[in-house]
N, C-alpha and C. Protein backbone atom coordinates (compact mmCIF):
# COMPACT_ATOMS: atom_id res chain seq x y z
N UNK A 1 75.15 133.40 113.76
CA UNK A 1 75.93 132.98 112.60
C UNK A 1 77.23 132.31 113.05
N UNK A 2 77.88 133.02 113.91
CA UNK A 2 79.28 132.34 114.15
C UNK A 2 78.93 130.84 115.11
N UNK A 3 78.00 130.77 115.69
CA UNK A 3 77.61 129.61 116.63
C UNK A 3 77.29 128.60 115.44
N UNK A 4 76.84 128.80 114.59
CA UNK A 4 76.40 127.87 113.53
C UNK A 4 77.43 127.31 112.91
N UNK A 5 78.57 128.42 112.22
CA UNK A 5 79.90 127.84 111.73
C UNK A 5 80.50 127.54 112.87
N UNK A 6 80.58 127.85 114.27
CA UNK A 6 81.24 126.20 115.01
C UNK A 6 80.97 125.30 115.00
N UNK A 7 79.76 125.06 114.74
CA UNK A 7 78.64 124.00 114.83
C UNK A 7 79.32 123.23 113.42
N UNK A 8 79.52 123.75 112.25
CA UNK A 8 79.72 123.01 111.50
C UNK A 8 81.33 122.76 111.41
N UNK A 9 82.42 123.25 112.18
CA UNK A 9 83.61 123.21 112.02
C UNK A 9 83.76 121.99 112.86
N UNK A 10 82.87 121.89 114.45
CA UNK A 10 83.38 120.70 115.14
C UNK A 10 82.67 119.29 114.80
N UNK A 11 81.74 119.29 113.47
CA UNK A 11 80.89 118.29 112.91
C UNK A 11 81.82 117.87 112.07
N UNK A 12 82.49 118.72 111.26
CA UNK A 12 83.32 118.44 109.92
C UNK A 12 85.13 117.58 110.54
N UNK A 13 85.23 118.40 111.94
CA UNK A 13 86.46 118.14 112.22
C UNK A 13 85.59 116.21 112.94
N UNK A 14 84.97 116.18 113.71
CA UNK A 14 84.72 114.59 114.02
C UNK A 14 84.59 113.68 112.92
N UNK A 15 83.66 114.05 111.73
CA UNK A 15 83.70 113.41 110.52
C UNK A 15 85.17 113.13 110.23
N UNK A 16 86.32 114.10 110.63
CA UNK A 16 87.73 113.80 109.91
C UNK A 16 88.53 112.32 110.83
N UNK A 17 88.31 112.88 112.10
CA UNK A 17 88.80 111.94 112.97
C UNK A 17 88.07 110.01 112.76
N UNK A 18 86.58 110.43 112.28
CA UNK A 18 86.20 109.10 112.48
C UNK A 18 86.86 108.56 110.89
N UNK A 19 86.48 109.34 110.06
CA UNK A 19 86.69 108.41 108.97
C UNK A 19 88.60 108.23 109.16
N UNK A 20 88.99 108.90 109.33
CA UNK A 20 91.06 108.44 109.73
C UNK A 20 90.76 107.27 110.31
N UNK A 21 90.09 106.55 111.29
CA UNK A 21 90.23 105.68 112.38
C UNK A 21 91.00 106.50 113.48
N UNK A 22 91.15 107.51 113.82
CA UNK A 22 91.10 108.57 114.93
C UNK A 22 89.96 108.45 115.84
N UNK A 23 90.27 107.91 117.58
CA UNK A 23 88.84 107.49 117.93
C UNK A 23 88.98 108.73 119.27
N UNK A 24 88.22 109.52 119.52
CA UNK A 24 88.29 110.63 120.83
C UNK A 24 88.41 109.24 122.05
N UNK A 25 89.15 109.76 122.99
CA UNK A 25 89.03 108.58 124.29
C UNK A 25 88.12 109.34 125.18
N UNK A 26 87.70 108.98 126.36
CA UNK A 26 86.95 109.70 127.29
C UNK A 26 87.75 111.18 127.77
N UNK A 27 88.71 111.13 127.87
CA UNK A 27 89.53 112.41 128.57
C UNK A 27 89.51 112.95 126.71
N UNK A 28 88.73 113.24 125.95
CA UNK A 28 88.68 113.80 124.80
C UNK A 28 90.11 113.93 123.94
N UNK A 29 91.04 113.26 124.38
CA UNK A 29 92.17 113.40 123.63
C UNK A 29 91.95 112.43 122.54
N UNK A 30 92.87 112.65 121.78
CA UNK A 30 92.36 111.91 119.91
C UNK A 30 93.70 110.46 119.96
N UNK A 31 93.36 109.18 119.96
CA UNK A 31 94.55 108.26 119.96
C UNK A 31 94.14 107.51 118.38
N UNK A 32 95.56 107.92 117.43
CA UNK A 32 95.73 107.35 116.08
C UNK A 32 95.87 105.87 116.40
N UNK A 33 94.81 105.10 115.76
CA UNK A 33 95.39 103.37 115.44
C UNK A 33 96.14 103.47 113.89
N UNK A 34 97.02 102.91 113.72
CA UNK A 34 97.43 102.35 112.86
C UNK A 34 96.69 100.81 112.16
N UNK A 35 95.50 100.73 111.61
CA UNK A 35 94.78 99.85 111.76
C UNK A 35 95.72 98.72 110.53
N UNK A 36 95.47 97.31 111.04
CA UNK A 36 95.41 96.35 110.55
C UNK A 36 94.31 95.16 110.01
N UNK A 37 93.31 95.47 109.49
CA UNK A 37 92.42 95.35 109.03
C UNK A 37 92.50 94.09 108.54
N UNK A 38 91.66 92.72 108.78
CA UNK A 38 91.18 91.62 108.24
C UNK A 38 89.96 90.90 107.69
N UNK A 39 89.69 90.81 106.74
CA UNK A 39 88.53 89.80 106.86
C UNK A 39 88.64 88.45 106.58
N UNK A 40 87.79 88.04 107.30
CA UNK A 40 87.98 86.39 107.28
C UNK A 40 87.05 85.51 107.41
N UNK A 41 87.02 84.70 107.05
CA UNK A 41 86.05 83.52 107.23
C UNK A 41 86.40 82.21 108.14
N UNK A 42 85.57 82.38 109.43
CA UNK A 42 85.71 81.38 110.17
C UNK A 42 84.74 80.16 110.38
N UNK A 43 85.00 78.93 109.67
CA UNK A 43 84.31 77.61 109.91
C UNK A 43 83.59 76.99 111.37
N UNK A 44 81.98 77.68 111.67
CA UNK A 44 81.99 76.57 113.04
C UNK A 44 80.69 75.76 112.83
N UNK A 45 81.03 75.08 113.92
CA UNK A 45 79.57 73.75 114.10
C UNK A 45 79.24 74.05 115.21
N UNK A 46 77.89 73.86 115.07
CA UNK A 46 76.83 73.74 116.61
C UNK A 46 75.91 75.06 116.64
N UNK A 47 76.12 75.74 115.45
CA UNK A 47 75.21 76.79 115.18
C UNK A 47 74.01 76.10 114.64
N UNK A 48 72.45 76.52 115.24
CA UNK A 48 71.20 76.24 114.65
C UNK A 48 69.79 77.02 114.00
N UNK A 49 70.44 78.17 114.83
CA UNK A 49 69.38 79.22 114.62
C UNK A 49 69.56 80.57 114.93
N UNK A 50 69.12 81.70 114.41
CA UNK A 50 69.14 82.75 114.43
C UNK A 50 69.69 83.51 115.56
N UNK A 51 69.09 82.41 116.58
CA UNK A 51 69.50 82.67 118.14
C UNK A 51 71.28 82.59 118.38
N UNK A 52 71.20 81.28 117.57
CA UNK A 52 72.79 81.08 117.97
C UNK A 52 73.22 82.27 117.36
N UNK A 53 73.29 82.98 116.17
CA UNK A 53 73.96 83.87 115.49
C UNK A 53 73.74 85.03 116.09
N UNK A 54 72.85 85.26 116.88
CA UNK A 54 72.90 86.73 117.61
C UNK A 54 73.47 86.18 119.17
N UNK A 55 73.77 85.26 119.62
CA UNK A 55 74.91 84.77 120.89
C UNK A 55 76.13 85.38 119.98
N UNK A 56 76.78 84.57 119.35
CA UNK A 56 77.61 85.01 118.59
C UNK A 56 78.29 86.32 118.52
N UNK A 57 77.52 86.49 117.74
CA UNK A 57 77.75 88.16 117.42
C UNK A 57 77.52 89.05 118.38
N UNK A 58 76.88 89.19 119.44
CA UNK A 58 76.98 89.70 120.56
C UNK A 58 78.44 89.62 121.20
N UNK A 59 78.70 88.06 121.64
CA UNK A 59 79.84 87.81 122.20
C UNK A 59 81.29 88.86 121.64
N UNK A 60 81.49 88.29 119.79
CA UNK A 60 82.55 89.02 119.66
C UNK A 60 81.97 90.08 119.21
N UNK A 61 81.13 90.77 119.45
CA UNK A 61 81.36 92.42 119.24
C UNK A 61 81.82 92.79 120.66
N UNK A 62 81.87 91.99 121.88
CA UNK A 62 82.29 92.84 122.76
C UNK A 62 83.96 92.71 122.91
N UNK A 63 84.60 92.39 121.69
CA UNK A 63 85.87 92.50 121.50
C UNK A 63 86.57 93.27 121.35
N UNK A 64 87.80 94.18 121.70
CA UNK A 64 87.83 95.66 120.82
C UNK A 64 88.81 95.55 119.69
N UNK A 65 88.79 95.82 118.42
CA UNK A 65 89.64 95.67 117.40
C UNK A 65 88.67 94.56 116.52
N UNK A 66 87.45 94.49 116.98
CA UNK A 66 86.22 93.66 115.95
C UNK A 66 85.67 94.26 115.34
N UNK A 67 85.69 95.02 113.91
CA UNK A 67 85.14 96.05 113.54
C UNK A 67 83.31 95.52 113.24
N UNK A 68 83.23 94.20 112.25
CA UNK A 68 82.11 93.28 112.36
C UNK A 68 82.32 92.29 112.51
N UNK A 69 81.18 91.45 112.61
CA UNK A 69 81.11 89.94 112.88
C UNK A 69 79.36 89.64 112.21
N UNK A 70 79.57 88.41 111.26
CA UNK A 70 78.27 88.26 110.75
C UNK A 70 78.28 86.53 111.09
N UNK A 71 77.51 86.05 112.41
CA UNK A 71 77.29 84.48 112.00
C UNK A 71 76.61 84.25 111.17
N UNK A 72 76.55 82.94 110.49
CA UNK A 72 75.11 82.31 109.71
C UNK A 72 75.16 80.83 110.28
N UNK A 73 74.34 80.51 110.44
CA UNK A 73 73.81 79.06 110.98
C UNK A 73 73.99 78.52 109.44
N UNK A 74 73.30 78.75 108.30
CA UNK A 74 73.01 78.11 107.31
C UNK A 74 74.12 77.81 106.66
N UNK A 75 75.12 78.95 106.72
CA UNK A 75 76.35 79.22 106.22
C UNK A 75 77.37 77.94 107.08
N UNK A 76 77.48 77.82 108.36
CA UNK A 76 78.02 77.45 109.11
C UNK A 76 79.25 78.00 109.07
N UNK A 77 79.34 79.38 109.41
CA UNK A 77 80.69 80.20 109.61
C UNK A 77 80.36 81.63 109.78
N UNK A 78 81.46 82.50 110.41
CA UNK A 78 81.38 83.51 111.05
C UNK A 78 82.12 84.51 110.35
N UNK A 79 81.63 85.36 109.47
CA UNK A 79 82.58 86.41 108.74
C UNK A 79 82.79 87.83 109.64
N UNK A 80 84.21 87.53 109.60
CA UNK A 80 84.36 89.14 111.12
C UNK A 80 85.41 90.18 109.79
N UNK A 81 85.72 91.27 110.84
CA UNK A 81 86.83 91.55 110.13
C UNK A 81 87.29 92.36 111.54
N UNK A 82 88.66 92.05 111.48
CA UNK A 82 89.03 92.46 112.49
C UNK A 82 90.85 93.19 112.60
N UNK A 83 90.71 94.14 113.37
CA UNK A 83 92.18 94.93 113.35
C UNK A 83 93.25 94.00 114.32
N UNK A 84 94.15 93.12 114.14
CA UNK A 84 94.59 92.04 114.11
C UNK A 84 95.90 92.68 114.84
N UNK A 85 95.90 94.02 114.90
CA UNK A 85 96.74 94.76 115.84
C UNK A 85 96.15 94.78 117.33
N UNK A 86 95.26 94.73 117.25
CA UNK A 86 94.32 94.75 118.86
C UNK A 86 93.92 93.39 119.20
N UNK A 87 93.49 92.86 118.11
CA UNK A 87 92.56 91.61 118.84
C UNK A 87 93.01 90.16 117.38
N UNK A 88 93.71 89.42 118.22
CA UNK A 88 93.80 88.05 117.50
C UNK A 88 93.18 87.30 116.90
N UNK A 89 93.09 86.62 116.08
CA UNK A 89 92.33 85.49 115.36
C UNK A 89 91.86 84.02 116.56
N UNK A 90 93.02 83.61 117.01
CA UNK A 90 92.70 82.96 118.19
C UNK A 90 91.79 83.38 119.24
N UNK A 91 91.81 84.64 119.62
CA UNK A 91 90.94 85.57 120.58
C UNK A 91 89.68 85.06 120.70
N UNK A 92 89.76 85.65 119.13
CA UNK A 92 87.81 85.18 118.68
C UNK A 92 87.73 83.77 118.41
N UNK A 93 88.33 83.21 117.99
CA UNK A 93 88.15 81.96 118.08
C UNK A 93 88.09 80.98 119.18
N UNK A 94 88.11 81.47 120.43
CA UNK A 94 88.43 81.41 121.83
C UNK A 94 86.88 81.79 122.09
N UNK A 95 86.40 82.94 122.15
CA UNK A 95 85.02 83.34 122.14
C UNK A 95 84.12 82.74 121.58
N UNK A 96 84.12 82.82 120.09
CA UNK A 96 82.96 81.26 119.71
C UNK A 96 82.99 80.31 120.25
N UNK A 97 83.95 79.29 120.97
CA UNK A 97 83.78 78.43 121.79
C UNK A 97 83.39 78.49 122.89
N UNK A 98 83.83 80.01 123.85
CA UNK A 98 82.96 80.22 125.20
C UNK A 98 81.74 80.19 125.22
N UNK A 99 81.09 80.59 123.93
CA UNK A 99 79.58 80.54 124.27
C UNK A 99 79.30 78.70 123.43
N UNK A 100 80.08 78.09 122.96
CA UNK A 100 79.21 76.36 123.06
C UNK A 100 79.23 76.13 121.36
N UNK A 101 80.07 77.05 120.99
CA UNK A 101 80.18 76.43 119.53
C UNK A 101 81.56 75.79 119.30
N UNK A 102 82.00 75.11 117.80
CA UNK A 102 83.04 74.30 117.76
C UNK A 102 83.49 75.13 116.37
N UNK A 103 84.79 75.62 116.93
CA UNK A 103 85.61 76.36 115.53
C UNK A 103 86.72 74.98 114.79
N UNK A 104 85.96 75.05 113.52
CA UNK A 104 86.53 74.34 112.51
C UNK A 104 87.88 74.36 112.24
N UNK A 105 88.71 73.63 112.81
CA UNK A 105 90.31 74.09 111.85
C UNK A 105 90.62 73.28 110.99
């Protein structure tokens, strides 16, 4: 019984930390972001196919402060949203071009 209610005290306490934006680091200590949260719509060319949109989105998810990133070829633009405290608008816009696309300004 008591192994069970730890079980559910250290489930309930991670549920608290993730939904705060409280992220555990590897040495298990808890570091608060103060998040700055964006979404946005970014204009590019040279997207064609599904392929390109999973280059893409691969690329900036390996950003940190990218919470998502959705290309569309059809769309011709990249909807991210991103904590603008960690990671810049330029950043990613820097990244869609490393992999061979052209960001619209």
């Amino acid at each position: 019984m008591r192994r069970t209610v730890n079980m559910v005290m250290a489930m309930i306490y991670m549920s608290i930390l993730l939904s705060c934006g409280n992220t555990p680091t590897e040495d298990k200590t808890v570091v608060k972001h103060n998040l700055n949260l964006v979404e946005m719509i970014i204009p590019v060319e040279g997207m064609t196919c599904e392929g390109c949109e999973n280059t893409v989105n691969q690329q900036l998810l390996k950003l940190q402060g990218l919470q998502s990133a959705q290309a569309s070829h059809t769309l011709k633009q990249v909807r991210i949203k991103i904590d603008t405290n960690i990671t810049s608008v330029e950043e990613v816009e820097r990244n869609i071009e490393q992999v061979g696309y052209t960001v619209v300004k």
